[in-house]
Protein backbone atom coordinates (compact mmCIF):
# COMPACT_ATOMS: atom_id res chain seq x y z
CA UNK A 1 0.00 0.00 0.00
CA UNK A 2 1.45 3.60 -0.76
CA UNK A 3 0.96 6.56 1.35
CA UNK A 4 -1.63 7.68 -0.61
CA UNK A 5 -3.92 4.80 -0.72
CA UNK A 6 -3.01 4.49 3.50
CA UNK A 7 -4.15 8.06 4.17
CA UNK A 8 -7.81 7.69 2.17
CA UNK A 9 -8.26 4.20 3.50
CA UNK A 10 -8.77 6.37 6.84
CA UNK A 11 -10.37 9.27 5.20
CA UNK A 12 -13.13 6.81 4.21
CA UNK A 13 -12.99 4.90 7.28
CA UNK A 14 -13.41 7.64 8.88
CA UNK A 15 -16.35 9.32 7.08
CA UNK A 16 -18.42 5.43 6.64
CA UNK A 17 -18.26 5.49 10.51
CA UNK A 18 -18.93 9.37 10.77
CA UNK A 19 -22.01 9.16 8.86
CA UNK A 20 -23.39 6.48 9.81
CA UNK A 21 -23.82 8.24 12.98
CA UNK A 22 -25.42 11.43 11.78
CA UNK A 23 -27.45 9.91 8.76
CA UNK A 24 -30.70 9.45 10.48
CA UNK A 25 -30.26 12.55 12.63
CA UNK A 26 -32.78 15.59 12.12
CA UNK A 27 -32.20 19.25 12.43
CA UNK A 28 -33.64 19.23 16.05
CA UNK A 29 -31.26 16.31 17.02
CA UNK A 30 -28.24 18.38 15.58
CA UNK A 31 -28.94 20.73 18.10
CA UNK A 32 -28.50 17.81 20.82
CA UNK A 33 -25.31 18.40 23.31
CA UNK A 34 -23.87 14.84 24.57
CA UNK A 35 -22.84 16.83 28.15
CA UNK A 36 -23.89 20.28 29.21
CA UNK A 37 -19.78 21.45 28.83
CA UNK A 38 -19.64 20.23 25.22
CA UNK A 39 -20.95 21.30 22.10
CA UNK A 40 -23.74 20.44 20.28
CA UNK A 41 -23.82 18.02 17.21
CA UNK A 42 -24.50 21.18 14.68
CA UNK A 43 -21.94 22.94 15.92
CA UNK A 44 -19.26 19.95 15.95
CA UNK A 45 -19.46 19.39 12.14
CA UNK A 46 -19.48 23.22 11.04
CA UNK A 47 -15.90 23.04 13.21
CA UNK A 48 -15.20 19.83 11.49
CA UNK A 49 -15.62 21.45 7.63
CA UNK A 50 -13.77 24.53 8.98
CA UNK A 51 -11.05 22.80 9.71
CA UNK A 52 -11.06 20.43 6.86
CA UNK A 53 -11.01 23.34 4.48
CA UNK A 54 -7.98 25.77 6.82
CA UNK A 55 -5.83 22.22 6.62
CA UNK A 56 -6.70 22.34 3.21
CA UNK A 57 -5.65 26.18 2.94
CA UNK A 58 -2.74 25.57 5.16
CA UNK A 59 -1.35 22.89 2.86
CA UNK A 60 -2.00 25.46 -0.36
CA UNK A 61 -4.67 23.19 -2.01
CA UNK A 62 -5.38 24.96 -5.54
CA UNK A 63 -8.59 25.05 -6.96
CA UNK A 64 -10.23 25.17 -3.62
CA UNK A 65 -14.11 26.14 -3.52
CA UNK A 66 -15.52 28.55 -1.22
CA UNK A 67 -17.11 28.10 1.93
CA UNK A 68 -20.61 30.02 1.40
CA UNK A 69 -21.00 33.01 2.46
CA UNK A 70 -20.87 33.75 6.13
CA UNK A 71 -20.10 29.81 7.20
CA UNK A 72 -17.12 30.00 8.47
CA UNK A 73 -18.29 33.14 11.22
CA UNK A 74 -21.57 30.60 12.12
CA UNK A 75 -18.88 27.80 13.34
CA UNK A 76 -16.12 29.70 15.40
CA UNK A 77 -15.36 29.08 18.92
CA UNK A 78 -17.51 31.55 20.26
CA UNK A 79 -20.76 30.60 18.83
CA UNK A 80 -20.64 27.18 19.74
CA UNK A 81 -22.73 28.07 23.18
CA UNK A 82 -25.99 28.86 21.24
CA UNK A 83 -28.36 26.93 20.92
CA UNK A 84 -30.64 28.64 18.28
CA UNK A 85 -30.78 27.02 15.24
CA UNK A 86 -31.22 30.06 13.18
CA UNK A 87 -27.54 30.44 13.92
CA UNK A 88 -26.32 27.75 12.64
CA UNK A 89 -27.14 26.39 9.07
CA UNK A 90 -29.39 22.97 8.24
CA UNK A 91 -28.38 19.76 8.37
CA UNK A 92 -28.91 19.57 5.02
CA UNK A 93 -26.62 23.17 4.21
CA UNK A 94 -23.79 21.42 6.44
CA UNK A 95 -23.63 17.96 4.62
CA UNK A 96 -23.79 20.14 1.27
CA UNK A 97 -20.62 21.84 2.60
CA UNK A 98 -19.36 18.55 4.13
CA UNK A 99 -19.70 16.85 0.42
CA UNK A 100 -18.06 19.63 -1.42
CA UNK A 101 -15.14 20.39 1.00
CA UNK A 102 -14.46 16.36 1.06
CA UNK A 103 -14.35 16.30 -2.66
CA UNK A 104 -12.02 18.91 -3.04
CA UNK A 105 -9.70 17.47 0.16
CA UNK A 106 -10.17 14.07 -2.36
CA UNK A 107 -9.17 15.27 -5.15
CA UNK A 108 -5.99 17.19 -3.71
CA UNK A 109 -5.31 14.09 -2.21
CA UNK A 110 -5.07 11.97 -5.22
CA UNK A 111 -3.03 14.90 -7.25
CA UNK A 112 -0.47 14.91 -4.44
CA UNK A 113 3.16 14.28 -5.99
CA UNK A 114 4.98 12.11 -4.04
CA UNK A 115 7.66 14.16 -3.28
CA UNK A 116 5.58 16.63 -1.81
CA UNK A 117 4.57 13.84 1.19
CA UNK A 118 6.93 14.91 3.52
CA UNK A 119 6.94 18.65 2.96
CA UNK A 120 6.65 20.66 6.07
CA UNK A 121 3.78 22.87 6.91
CA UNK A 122 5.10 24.84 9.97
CA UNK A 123 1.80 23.29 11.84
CA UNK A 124 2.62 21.56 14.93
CA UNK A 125 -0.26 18.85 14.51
CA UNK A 126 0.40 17.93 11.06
CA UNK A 127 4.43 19.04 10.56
CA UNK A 128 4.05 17.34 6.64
CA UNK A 129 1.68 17.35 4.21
CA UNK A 130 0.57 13.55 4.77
CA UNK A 131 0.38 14.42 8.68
CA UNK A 132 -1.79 17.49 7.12
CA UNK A 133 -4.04 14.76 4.94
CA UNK A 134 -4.52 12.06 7.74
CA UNK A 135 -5.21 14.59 10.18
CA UNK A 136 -8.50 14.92 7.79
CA UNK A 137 -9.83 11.78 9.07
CA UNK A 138 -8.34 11.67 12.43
CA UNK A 139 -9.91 14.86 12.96
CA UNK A 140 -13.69 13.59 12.02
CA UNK A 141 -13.00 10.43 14.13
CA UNK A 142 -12.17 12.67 17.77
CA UNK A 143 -15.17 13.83 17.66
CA UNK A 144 -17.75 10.97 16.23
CA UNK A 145 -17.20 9.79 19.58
CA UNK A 146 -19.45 12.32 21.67
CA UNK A 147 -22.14 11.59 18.29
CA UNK A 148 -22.28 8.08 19.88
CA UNK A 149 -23.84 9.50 23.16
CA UNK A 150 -26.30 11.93 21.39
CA UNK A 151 -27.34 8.80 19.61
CA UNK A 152 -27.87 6.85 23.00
CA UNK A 153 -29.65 9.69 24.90
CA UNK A 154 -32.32 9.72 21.52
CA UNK A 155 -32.91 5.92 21.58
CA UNK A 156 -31.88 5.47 18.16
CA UNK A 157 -30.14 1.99 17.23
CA UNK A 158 -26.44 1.23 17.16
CA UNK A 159 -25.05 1.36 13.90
CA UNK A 160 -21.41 0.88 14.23
């Protein structure tokens, strides 16, 4: 297995497990905190695209789409204590996002050369451009955990 192929494997390990756990989720259950200190669901995945595109950004991904208009504000640190839903976009706006960020995080992924694996990014959590690309996955995966609880307190089944 090359690098590449290794680094999507958990990219797409990571978003199979990731959605399973939100897929059957509604608006009102986005809203859901797992603990009264942490943030809720909605919240958690506008942080999660953020990111995905800055690492993106960070790593000088070309061709990169833009996060609509006013996104980016909805999901920074100091909004994640509301819990008004007119501050925060649809489930359906955020997977939108999700599925076009992801594509272009793909697609750089695939066009990497591999000389370029080990370039440095001056980012302490991902010091190389494959750190940069697995921290993609890794990233989702830290917090799918707390999506586990939300799912428990709700009575829906267990999917993974």
């Amino acid at each position: 297995m090359q690098t590449r192929d290794a680094i999507k494997l958990g990219i797409d390990t990571a978003q199979m497990v990731c959605m399973a756990y939100l897929s059957d989720l509604s608006d009102a259950e986005f809203l859901k905190r797992p603990h009264l200190q942490c943030n809720h669901l909605n919240w958690q995945v506008g942080h999660l695209i953020n990111s995905e595109y800055d690492m993106l950004k960070a790593i000088s991904v070309a061709g990169l789409p833009e996060l609509p208009a006013g996104f980016a504000a909805k999901y920074q640190k100091e909004n994640a204590v509301h819990d008004d839903p007119s501050r925060f976009c649809t489930k359906d706006e955020l997977m939108a996002t999700y599925q076009t960020v992801r594509q272009a995080a793909l697609t750089a992924l695939a066009n990497v050369p591999e000389t370029d694996w080990e370039k440095e990014t001056g980012i302490s959590y991902a010091p190389t451009v494959a750190a940069m690309f697995t921290m993609i996955g890794a990233h989702w995966m830290m917090h799918c955990g707390q999506w586990v609880i939300v799912r428990r307190q709700l009575g829906k089944p267990v999917v993974i």
